[in-house]
N, C-alpha and C. Protein backbone atom coordinates (compact mmCIF):
# COMPACT_ATOMS: atom_id res chain seq x y z
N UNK A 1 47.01 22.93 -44.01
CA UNK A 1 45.94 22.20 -43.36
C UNK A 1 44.64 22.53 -44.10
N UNK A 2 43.94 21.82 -44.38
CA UNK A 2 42.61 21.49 -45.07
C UNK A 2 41.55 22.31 -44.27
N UNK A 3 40.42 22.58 -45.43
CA UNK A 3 39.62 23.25 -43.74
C UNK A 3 38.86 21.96 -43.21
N UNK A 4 38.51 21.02 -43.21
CA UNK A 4 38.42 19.45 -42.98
C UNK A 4 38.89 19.45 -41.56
N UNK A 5 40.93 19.41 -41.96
CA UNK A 5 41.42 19.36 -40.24
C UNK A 5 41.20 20.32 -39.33
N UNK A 6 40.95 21.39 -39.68
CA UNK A 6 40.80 22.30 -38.96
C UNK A 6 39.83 22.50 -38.09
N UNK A 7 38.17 22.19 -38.97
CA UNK A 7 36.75 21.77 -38.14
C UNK A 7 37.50 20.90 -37.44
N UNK A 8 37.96 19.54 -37.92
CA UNK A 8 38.29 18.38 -36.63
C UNK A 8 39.04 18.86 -35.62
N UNK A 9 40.13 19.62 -35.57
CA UNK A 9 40.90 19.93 -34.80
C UNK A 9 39.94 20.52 -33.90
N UNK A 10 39.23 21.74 -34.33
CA UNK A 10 38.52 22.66 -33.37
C UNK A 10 37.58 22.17 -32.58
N UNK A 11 37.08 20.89 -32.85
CA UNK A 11 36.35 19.85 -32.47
C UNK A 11 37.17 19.15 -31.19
N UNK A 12 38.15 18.61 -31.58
CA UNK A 12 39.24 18.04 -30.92
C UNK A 12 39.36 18.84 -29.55
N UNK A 13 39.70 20.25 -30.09
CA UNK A 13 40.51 21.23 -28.76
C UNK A 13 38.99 21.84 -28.26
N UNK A 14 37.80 21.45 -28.30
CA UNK A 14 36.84 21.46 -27.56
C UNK A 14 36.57 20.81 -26.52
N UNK A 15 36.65 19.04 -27.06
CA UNK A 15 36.63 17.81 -26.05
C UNK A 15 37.51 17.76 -25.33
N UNK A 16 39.00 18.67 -25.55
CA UNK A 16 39.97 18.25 -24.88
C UNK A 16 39.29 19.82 -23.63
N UNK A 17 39.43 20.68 -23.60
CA UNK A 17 38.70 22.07 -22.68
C UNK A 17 37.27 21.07 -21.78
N UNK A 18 36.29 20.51 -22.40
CA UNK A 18 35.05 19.96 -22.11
C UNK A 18 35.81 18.67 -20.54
N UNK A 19 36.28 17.87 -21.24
CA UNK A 19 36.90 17.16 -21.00
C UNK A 19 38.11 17.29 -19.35
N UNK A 20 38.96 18.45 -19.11
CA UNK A 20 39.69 18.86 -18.92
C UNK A 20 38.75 19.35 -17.58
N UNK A 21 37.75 20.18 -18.09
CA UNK A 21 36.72 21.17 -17.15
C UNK A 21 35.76 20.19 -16.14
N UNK A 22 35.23 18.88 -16.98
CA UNK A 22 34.94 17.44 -15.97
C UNK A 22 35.60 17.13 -15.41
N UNK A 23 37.05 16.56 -15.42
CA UNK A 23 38.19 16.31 -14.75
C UNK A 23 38.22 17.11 -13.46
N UNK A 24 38.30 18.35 -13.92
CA UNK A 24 38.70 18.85 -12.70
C UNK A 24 37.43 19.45 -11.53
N UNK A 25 36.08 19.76 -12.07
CA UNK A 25 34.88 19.99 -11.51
C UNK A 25 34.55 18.89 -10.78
N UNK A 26 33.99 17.43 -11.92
CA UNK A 26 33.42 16.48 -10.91
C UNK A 26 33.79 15.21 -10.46
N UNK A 27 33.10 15.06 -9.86
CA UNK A 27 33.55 13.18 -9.27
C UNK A 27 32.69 11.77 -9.44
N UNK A 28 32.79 11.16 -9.20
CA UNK A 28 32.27 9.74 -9.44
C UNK A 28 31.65 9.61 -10.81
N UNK A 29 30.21 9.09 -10.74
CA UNK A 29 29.20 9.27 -11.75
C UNK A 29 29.06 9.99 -12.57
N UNK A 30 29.09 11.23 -12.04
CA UNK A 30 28.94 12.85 -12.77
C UNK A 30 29.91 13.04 -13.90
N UNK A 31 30.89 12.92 -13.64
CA UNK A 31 32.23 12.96 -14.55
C UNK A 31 31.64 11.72 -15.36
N UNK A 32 31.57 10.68 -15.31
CA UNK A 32 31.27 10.04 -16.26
C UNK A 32 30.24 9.92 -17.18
N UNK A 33 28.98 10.64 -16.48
CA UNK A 33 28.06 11.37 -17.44
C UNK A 33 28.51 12.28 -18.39
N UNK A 34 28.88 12.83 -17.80
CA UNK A 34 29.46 14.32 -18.64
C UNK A 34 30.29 13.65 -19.87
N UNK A 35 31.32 12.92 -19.52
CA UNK A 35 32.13 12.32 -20.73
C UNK A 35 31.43 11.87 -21.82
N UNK A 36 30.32 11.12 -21.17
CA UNK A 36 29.12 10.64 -22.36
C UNK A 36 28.49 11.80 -23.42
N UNK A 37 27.90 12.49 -22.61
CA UNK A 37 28.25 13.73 -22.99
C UNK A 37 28.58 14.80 -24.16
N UNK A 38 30.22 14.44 -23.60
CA UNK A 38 30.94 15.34 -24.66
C UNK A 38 31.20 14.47 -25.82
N UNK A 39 31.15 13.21 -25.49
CA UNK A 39 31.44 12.27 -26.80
C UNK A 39 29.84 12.32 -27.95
N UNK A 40 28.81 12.13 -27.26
CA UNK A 40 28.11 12.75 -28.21
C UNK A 40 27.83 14.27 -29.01
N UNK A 41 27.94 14.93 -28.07
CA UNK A 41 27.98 16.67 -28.30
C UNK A 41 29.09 16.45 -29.63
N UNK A 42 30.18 15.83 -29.65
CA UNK A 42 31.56 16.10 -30.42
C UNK A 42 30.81 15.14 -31.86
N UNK A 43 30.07 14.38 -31.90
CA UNK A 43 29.54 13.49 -33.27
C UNK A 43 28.73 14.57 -33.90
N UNK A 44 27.14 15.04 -32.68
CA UNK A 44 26.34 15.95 -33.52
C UNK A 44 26.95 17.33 -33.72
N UNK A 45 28.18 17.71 -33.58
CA UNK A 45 28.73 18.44 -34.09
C UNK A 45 28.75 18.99 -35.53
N UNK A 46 29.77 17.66 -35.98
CA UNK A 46 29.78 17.30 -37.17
C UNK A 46 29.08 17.19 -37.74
N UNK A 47 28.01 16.60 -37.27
CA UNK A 47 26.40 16.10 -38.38
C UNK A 47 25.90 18.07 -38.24
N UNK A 48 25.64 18.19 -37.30
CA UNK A 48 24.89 19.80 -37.75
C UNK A 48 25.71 20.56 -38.39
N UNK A 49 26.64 20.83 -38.65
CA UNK A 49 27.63 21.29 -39.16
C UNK A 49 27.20 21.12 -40.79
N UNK A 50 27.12 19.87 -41.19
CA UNK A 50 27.15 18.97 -42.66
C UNK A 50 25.75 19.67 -42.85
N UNK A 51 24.65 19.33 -41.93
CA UNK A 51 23.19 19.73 -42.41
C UNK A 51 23.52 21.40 -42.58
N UNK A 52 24.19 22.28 -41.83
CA UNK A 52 23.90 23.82 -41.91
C UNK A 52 24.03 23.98 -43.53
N UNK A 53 25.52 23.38 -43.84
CA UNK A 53 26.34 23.89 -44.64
C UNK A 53 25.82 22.90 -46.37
N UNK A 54 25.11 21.70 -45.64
CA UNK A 54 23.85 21.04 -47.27
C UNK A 54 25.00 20.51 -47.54
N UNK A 55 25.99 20.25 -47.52
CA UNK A 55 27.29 19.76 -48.13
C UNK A 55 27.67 18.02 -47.86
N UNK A 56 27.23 17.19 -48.27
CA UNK A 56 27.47 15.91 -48.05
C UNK A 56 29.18 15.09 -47.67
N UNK A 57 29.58 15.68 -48.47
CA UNK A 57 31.30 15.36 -49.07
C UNK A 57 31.84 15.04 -47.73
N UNK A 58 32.36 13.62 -47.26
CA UNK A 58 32.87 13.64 -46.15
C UNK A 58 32.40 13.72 -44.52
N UNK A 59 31.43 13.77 -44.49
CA UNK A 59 30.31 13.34 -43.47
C UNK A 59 31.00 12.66 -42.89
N UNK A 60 30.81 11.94 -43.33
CA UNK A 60 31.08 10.06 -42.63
C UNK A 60 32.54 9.95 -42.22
N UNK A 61 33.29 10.30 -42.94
CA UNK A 61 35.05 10.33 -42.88
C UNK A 61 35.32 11.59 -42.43
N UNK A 62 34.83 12.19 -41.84
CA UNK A 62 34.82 13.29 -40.40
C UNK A 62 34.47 13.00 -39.39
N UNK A 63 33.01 12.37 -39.29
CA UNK A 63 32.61 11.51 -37.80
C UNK A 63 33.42 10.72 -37.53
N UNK A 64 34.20 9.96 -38.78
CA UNK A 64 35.11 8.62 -38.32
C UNK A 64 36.53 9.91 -36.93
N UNK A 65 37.05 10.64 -37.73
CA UNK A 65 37.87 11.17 -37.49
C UNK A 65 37.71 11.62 -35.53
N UNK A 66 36.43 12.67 -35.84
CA UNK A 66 35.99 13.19 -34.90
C UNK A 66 35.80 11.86 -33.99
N UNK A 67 35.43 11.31 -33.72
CA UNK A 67 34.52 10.17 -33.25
C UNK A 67 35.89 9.44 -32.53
N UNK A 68 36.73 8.98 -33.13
CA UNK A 68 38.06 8.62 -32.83
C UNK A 68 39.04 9.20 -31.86
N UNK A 69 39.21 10.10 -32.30
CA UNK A 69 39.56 11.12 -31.36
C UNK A 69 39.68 11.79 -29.97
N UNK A 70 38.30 12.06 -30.52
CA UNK A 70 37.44 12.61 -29.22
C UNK A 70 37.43 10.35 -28.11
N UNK A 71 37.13 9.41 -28.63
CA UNK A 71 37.13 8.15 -27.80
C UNK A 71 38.55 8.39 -27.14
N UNK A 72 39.29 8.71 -28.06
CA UNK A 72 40.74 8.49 -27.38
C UNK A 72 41.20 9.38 -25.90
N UNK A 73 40.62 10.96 -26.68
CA UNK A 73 40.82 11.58 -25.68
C UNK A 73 39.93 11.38 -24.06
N UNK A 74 39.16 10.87 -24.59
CA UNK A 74 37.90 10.70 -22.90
C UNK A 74 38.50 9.39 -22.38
N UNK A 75 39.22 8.02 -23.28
CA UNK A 75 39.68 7.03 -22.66
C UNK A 75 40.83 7.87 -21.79
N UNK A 76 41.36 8.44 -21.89
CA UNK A 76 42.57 8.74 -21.30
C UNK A 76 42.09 9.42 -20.40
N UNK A 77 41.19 10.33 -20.41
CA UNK A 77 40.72 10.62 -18.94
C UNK A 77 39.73 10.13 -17.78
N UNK A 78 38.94 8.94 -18.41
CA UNK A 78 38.84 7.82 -17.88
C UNK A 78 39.77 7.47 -17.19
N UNK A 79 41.15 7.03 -17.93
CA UNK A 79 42.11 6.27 -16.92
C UNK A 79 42.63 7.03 -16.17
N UNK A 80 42.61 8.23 -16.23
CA UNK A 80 43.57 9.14 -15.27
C UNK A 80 42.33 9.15 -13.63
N UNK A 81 40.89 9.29 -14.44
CA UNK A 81 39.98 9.52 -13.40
C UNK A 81 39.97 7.64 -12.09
N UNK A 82 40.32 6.76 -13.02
CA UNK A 82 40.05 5.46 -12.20
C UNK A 82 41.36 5.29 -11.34
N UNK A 83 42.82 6.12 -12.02
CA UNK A 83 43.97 6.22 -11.20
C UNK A 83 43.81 7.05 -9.87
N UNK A 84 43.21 7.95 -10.06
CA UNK A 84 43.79 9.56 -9.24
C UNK A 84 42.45 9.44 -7.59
């Protein structure tokens, strides 16, 4: 594994903890703030990350990654939150 997947991953198994911790804390509105949230928190991640480290290479095709991801994972708890 690249160190690439690895930032993403660690990124990943953040939103999924962030994510997980809304779920089960709040309700209505709140939870859906929060999701907003973590989906931004999980982009400027990446971008501060790129600025600490001055390193351009892949920016963009990390946010894609991150960005993806992290949508997928909050859609799914979206739907679990509009089921339950």
């Amino acid at each position: 594994m690249s160190k690439q997947w690895l930032q993403i991953s660690l990124i990943w198994a953040g939103v999924l903890v962030a994510a997980l911790l809304s779920f089960m804390w709040l309700d209505g509105e709140a939870r859906y703030a929060a999701f907003g949230a973590i989906a931004a928190s999980s982009i400027a991640v990446v971008s501060l990350e790129h600025l600490i480290s001055s390193k351009s290479k892949d920016t963009v095709r990390q946010q894609v990654y991150v960005s993806a991801g992290t949508l997928t994972l909050l859609g799914l708890f979206t739907l679990l939150s509009l089921i339950s």
